[in-house]
C-alpha atoms as a PDB file:
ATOM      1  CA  UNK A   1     110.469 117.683 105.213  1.00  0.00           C
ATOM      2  CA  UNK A   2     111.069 114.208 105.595  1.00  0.00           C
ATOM      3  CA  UNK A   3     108.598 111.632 105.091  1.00  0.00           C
ATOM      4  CA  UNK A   4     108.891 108.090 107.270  1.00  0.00           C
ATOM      5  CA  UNK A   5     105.939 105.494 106.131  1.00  0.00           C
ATOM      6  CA  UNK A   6     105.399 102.828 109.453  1.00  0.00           C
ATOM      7  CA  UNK A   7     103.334  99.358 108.638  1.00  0.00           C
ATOM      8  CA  UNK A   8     103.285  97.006 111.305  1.00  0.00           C
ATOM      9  CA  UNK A   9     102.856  93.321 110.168  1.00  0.00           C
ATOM     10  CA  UNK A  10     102.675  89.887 111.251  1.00  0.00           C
ATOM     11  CA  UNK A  11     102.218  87.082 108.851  1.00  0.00           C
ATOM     12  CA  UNK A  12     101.240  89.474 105.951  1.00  0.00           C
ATOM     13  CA  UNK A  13     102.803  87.788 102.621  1.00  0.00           C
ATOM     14  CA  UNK A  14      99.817  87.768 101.373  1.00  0.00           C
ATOM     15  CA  UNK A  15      99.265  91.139 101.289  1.00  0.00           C
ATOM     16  CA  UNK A  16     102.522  93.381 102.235  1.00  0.00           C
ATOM     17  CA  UNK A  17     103.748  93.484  98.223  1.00  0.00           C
ATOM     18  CA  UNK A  18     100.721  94.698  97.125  1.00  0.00           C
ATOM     19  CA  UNK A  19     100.618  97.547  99.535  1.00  0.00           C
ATOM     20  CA  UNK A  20     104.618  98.667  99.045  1.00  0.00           C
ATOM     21  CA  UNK A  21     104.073  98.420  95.304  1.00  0.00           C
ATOM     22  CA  UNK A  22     101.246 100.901  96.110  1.00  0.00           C
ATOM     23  CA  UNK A  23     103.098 103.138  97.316  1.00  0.00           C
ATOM     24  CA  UNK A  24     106.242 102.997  95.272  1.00  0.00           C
ATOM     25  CA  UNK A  25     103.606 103.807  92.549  1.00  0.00           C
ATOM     26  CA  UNK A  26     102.268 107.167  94.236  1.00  0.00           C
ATOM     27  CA  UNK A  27     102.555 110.367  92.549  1.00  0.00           C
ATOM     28  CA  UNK A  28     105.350 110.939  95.186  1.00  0.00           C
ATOM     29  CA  UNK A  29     107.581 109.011  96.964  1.00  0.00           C
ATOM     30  CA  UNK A  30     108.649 108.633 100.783  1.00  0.00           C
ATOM     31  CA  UNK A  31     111.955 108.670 101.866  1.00  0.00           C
ATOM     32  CA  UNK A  32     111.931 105.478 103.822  1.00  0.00           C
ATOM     33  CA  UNK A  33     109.623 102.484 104.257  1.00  0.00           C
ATOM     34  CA  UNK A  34     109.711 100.580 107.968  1.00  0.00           C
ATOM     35  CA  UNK A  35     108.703  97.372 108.164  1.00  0.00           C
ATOM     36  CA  UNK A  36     107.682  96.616 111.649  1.00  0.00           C
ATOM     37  CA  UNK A  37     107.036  92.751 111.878  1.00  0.00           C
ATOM     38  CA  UNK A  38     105.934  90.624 114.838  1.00  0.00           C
ATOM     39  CA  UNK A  39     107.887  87.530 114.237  1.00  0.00           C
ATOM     40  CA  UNK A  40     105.876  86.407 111.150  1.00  0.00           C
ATOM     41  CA  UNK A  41     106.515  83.026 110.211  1.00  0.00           C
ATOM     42  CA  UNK A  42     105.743  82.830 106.322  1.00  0.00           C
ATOM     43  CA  UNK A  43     107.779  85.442 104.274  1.00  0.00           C
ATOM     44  CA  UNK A  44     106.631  88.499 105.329  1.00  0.00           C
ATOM     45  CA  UNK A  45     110.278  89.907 105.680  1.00  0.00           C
ATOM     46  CA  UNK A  46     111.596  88.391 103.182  1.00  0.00           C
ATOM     47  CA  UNK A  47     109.396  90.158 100.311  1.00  0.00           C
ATOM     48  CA  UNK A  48     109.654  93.322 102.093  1.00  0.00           C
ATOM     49  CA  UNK A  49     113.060  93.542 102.300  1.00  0.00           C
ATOM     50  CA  UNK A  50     113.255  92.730  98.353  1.00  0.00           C
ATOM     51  CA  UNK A  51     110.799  95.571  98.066  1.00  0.00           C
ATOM     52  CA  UNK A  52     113.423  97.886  99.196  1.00  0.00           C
ATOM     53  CA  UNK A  53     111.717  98.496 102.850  1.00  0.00           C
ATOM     54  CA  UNK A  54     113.160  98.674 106.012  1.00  0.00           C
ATOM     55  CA  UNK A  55     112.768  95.797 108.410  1.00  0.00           C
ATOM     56  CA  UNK A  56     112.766  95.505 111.896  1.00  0.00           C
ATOM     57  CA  UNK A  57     111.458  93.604 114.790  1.00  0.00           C
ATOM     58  CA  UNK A  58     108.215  93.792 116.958  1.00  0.00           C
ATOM     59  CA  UNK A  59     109.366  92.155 120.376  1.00  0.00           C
ATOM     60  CA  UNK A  60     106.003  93.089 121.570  1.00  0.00           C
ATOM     61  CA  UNK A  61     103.995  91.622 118.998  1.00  0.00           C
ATOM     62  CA  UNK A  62     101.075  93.485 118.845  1.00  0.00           C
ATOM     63  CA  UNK A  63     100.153  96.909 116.947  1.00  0.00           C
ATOM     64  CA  UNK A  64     101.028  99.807 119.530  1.00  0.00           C
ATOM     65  CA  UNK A  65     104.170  97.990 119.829  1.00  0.00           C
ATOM     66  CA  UNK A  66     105.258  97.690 116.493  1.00  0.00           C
ATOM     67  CA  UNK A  67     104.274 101.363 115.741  1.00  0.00           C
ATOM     68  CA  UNK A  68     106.861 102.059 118.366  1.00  0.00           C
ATOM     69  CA  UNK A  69     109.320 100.504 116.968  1.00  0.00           C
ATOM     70  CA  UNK A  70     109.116 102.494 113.810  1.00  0.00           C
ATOM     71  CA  UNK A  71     108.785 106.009 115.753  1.00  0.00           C
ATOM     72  CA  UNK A  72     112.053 105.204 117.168  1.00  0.00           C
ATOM     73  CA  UNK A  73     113.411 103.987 113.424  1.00  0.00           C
ATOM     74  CA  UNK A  74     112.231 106.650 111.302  1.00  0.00           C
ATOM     75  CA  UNK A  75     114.674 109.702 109.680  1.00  0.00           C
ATOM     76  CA  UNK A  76     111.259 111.104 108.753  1.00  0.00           C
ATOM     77  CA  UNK A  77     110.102 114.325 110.389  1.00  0.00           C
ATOM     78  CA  UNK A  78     106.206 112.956 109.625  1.00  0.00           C
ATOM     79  CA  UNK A  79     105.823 109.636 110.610  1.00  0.00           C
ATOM     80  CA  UNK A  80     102.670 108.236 108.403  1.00  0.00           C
ATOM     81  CA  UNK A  81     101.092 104.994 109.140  1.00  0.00           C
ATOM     82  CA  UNK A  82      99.154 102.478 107.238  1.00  0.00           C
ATOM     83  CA  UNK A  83      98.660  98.418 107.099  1.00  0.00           C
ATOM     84  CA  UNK A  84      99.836  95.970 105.252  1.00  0.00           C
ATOM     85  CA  UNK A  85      96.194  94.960 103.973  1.00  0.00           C
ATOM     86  CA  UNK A  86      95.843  98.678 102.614  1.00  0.00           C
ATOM     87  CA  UNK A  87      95.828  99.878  99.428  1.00  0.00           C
ATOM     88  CA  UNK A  88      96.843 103.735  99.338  1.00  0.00           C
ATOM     89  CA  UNK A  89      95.543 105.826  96.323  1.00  0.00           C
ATOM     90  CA  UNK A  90      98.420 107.394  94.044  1.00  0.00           C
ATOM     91  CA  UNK A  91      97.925 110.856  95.320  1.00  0.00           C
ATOM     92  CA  UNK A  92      97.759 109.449  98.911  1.00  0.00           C
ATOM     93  CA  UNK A  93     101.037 110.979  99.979  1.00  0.00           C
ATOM     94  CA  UNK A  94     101.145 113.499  97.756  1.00  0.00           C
ATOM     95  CA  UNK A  95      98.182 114.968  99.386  1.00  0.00           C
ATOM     96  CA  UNK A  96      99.658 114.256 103.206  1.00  0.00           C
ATOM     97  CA  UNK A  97     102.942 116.292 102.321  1.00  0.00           C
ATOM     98  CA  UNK A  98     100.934 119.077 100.394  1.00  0.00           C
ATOM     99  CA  UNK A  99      98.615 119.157 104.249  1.00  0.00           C
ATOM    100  CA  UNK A 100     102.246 119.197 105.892  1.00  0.00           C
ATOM    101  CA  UNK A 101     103.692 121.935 103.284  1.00  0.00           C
ATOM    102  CA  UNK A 102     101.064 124.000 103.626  1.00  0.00           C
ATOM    103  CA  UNK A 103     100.252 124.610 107.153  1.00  0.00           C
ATOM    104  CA  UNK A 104     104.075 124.712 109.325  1.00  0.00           C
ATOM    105  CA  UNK A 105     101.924 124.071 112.199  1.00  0.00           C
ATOM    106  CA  UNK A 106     100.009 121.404 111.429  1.00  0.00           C
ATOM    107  CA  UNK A 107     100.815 118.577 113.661  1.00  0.00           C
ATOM    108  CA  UNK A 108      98.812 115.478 112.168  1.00  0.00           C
ATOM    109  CA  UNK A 109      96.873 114.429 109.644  1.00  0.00           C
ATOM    110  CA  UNK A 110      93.761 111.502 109.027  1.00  0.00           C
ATOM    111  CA  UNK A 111      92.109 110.321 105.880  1.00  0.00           C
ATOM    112  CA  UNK A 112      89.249 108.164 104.736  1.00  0.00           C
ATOM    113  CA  UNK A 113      89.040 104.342 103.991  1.00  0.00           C
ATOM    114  CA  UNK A 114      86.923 102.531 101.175  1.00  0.00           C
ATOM    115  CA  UNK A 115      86.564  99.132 100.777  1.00  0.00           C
ATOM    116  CA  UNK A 116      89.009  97.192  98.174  1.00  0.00           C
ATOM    117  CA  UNK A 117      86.063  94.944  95.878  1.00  0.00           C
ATOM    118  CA  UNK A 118      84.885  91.979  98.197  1.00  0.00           C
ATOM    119  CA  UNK A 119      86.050  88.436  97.739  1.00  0.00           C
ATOM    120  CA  UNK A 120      82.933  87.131  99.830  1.00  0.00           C
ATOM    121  CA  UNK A 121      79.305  87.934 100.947  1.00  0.00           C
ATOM    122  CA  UNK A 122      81.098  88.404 104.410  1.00  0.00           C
ATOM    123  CA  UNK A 123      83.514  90.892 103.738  1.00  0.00           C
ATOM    124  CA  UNK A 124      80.998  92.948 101.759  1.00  0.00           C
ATOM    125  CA  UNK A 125      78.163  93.024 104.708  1.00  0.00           C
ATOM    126  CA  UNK A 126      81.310  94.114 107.082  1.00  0.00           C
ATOM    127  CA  UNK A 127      82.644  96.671 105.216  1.00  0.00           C
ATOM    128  CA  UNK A 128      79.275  98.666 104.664  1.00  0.00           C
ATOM    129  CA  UNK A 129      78.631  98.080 108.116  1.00  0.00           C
ATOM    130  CA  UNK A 130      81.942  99.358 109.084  1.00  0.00           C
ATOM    131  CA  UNK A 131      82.357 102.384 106.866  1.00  0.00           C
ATOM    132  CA  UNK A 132      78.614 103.582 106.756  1.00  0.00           C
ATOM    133  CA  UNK A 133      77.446 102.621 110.601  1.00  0.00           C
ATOM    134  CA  UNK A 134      80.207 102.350 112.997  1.00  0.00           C
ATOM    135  CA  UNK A 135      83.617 104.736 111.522  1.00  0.00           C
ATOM    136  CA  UNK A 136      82.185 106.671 108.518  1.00  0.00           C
ATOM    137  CA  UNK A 137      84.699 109.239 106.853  1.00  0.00           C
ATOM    138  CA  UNK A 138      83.099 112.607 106.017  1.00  0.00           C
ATOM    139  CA  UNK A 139      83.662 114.355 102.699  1.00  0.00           C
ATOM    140  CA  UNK A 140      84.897 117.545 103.938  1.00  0.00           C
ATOM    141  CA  UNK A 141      87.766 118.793 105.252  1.00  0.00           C
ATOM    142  CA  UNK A 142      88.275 120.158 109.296  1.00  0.00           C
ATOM    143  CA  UNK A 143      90.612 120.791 112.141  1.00  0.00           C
ATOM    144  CA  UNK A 144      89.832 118.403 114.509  1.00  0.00           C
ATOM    145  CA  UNK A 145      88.886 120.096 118.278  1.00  0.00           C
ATOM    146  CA  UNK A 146      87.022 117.023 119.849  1.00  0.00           C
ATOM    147  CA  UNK A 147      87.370 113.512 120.336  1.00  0.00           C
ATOM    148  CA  UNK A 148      85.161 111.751 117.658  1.00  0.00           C
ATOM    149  CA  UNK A 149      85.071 109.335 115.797  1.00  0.00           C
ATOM    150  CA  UNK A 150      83.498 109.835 112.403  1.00  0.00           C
ATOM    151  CA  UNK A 151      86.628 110.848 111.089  1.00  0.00           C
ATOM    152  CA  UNK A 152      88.491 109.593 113.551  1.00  0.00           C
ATOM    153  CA  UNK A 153      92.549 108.639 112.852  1.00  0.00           C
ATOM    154  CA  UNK A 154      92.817 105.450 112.764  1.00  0.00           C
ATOM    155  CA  UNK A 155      96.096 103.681 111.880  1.00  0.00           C
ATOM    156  CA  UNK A 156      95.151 102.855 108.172  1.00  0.00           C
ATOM    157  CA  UNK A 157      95.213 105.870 107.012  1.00  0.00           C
ATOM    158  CA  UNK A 158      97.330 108.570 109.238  1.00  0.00           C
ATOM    159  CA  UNK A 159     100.252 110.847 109.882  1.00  0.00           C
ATOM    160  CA  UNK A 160     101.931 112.534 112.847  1.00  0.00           C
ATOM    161  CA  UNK A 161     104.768 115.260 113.133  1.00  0.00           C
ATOM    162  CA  UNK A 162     107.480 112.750 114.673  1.00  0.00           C
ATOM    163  CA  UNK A 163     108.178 115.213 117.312  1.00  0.00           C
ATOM    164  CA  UNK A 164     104.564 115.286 118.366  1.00  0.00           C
ATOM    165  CA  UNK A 165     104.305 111.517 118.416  1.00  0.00           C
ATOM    166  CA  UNK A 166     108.007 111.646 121.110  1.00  0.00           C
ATOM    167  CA  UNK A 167     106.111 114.250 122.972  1.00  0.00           C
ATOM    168  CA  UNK A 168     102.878 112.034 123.667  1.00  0.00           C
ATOM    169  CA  UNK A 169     105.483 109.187 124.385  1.00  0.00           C
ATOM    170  CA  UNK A 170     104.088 107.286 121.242  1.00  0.00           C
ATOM    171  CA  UNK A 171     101.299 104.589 121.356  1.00  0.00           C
ATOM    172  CA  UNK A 172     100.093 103.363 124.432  1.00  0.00           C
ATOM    173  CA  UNK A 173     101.145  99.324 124.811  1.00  0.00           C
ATOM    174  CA  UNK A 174      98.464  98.879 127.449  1.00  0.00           C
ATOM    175  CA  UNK A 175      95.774  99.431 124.574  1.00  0.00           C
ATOM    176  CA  UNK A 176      98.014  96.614 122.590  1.00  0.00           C
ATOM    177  CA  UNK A 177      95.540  95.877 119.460  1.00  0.00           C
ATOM    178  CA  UNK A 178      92.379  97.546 121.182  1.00  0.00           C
ATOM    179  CA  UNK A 179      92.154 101.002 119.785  1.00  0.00           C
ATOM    180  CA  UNK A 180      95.703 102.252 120.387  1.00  0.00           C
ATOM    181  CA  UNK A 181      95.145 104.391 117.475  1.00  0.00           C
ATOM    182  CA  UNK A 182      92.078 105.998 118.997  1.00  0.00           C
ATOM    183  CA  UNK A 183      94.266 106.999 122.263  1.00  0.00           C
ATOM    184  CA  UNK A 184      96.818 108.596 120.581  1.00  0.00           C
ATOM    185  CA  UNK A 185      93.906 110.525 118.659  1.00  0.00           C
ATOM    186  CA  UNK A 186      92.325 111.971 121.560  1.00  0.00           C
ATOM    187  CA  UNK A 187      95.779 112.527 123.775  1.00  0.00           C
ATOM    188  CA  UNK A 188      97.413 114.501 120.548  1.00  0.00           C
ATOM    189  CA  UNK A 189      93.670 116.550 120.910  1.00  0.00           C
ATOM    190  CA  UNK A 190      93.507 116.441 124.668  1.00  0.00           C
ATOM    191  CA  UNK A 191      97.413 118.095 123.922  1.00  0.00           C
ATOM    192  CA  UNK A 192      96.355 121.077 121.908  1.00  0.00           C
ATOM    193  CA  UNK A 193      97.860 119.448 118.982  1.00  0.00           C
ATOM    194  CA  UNK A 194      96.683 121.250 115.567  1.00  0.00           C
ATOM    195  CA  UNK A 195      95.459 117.902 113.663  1.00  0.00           C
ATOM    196  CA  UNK A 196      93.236 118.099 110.670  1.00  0.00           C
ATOM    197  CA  UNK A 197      91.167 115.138 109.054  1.00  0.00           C
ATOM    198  CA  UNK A 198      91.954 115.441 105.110  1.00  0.00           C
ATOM    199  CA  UNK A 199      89.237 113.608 102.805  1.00  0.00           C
ATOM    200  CA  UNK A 200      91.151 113.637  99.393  1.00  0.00           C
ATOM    201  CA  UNK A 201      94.102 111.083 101.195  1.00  0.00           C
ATOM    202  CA  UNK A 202      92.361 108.007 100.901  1.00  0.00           C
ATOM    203  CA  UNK A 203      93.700 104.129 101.476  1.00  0.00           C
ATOM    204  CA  UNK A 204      91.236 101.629 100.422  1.00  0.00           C
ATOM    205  CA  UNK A 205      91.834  98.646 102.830  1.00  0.00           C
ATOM    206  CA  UNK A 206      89.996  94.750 102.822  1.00  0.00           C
ATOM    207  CA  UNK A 207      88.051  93.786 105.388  1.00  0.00           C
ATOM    208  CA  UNK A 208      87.568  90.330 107.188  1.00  0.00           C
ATOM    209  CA  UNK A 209      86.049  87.745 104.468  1.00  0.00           C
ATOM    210  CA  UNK A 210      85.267  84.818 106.144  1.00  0.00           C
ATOM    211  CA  UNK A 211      82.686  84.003 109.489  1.00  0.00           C
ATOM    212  CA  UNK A 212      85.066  83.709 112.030  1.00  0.00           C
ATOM    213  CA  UNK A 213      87.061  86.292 111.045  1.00  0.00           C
ATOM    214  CA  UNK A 214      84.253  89.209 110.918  1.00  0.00           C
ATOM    215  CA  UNK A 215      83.161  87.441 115.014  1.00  0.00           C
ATOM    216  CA  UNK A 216      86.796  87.800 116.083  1.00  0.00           C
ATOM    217  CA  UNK A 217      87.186  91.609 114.710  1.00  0.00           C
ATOM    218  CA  UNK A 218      83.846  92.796 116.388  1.00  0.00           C
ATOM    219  CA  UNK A 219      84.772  91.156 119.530  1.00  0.00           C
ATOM    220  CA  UNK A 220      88.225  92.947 119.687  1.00  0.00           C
ATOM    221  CA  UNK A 221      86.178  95.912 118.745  1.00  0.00           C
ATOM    222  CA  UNK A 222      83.889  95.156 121.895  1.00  0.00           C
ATOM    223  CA  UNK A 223      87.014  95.170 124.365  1.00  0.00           C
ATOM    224  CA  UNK A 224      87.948  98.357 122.550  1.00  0.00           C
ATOM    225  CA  UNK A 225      85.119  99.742 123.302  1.00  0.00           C
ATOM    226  CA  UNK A 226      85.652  98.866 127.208  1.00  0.00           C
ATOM    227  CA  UNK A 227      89.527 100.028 127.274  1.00  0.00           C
ATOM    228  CA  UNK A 228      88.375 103.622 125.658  1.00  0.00           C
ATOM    229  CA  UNK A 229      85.297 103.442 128.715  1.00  0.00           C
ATOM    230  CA  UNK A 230      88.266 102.951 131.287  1.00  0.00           C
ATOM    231  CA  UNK A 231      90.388 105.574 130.287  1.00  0.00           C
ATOM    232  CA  UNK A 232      87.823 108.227 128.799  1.00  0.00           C
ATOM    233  CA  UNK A 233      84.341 107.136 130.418  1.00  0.00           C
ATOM    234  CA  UNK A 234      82.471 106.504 133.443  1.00  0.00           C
ATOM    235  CA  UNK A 235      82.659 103.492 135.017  1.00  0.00           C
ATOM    236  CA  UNK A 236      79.167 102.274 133.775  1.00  0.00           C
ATOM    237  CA  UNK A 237      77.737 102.607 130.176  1.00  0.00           C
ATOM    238  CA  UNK A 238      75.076 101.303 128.463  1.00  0.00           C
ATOM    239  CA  UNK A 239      74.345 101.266 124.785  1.00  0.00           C
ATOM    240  CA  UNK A 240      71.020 100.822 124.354  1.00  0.00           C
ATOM    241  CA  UNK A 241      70.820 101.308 120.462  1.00  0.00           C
ATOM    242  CA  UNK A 242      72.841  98.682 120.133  1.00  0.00           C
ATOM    243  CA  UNK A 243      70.740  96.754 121.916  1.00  0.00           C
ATOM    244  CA  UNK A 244      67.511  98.003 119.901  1.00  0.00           C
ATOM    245  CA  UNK A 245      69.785  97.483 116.481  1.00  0.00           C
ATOM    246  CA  UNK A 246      69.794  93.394 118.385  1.00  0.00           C
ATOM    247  CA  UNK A 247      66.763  93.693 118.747  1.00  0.00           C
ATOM    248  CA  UNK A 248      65.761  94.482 115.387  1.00  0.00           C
ATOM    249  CA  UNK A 249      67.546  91.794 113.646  1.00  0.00           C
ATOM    250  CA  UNK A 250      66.143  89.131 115.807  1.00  0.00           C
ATOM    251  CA  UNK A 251      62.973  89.613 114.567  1.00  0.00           C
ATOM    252  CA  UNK A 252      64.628  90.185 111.258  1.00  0.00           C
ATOM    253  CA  UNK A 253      65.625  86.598 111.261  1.00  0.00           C
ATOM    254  CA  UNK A 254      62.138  85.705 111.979  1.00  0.00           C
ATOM    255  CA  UNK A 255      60.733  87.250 109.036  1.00  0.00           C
ATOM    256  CA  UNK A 256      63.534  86.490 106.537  1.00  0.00           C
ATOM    257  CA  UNK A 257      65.360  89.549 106.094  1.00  0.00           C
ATOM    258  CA  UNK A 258      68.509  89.761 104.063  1.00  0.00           C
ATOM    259  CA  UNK A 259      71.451  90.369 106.127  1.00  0.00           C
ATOM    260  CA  UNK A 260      69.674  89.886 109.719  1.00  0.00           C
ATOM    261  CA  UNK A 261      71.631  86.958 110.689  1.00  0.00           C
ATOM    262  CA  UNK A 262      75.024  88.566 109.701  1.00  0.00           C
ATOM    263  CA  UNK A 263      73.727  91.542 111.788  1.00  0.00           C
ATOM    264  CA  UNK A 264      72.639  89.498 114.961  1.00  0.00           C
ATOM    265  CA  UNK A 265      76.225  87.555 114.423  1.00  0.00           C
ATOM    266  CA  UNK A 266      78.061  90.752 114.484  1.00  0.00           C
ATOM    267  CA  UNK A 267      76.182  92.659 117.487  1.00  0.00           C
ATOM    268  CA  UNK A 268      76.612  89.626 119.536  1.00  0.00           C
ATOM    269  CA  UNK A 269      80.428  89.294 118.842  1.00  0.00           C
ATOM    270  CA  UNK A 270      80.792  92.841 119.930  1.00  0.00           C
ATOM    271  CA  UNK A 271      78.811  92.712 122.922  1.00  0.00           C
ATOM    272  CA  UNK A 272      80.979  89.715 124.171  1.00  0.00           C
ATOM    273  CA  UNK A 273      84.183  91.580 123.293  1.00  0.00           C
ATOM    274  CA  UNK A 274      82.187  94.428 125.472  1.00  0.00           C
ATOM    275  CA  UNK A 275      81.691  91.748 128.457  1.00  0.00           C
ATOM    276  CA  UNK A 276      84.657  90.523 128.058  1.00  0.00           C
ATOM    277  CA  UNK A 277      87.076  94.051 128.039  1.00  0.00           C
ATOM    278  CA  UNK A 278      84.628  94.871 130.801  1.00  0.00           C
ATOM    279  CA  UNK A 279      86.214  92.111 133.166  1.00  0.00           C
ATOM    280  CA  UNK A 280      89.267  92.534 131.719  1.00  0.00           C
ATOM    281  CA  UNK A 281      89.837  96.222 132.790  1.00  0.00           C
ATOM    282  CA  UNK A 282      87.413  97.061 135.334  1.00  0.00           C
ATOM    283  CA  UNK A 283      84.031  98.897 134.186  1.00  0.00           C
ATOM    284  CA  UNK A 284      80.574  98.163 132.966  1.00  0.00           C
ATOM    285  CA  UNK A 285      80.462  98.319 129.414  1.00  0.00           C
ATOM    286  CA  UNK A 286      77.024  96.868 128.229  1.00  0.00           C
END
């Protein structure tokens, strides 16, 4: 089998050299990196292509579209995905193809994240919150039957059979950078598709280290949230522990408590982006 790496990026020098270099280190090798970038304008390209990757262009400019892109570009017969602000473990792929090698029908494949070491106080609060509260990764291994998210396939850290991804018709664009990964999840399940989530493939990836940028990923989160309601829910949901978590931290402020005010920050950003996706696409997502 062939094996077809996809990272979407847009304005990712920062990061993008660091991942590839990752990868070109792993115990085995893919037979083609795509670079799918949205019109970056530092030198994204530039240091991918002298990495040896694959470029090509995101017309679309957001995440679902760029994955496109490299469904259409890839030789691979397994399509894997991860992000240019990932870090994949040596035996990352190695452990993918062994999934792939081992079970003909196995159509997809998920892994865990971990947090790279924090630069900030910011991206250190997110991450735990992240990884132990809102998407935790099991330690075992399972094929998944339901839509779920604790160990849910998110774009960091998965791979589809190509064929599989052409018969769903890909990412959905409507979902843009709102949980397209999700979607695809739950339409390869809602498919019969023979998926299993695979603990020893691990990326470690960095998280949002500054104020504005932890408010700005929780709100996207919130109109996630909403677009998932629209197209898997009922028209009105309420989350009341979220509201009790709110609740909790207000008082937490009161008294002092480490970490209340990031928490209060962070529920209130998501309940916007909540409001907001609400509006946006036609439910009531509180």
């Amino acid at each position: 089998m062939r094996f077809s790496i996809v990272i979407p990026t847009l304005n990712e020098e920062q990061n993008i050299a660091r991942c590839v270099e990752a990868i070109r280190l792993g115990v085995e090798q893919p037979d083609e990196v795509l670079i799918v970038d949205g019109f970056s304008t530092d030198a994204t390209r530039t240091v991918a292509e002298g990495l040896g990757a694959r470029v090509y262009l995101n017309h679309a400019r957001h995440a679902a579209g760029g994955r496109n892109v490299g469904i259409q570009k890839a030789t691979g017969d397994v399509v894997v995905f991860t992000d240019a602000d990932c870090i994949p473990r040596r035996e990352w792929l190695a452990q993918i193809k062994d999934a792939f090698g081992n079970d003909a029908g196995l159509e997809g494949v998920g892994g865990p994240m971990v947090a790279l070491e924090p630069r900030t106080r910011i991206e250190a609060f997110w991450g735990r919150v992240f990884l132990k509260e809102i998407m935790p990764f099991p330690n075992e291994s399972f094929i998944v039957r339901n839509h779920i998210f604790r160990g849910g396939f998110l774009t960091a850290n998965c791979a589809y059979q190509r064929k599989t991804l052409l018969n769903l018709g890909g990412f959905d664009e409507w979902f843009g950078n709102n949980a397209e990964d999700i979607d695809l999840f739950w339409r390869a399940i809602d498919e019969g598709a023979k998926l299993r989530y695979l603990p020893s493939a691990v990326v470690a990836h960095s998280f949002p280290s500054t104020l504005p940028a932890m408010i700005k990923k929780n709100f996207r989160n919130g109109v996630s949230s909403s677009k998932l309601q629209k197209r898997y829910g009922n028209w009105f949901q309420i989350d009341r522990y979220l509201y009790g978590t709110l609740l909790s931290n207000i008082f937490g402020m009161a008294t002092c408590k480490p970490g209340a005010t990031l928490y209060c920050l962070q529920l209130i950003s998501h309940l916007m982006g909540k409001y907001y996706g609400s509006f946006k696409v036609g439910v009531i997502n509180l």
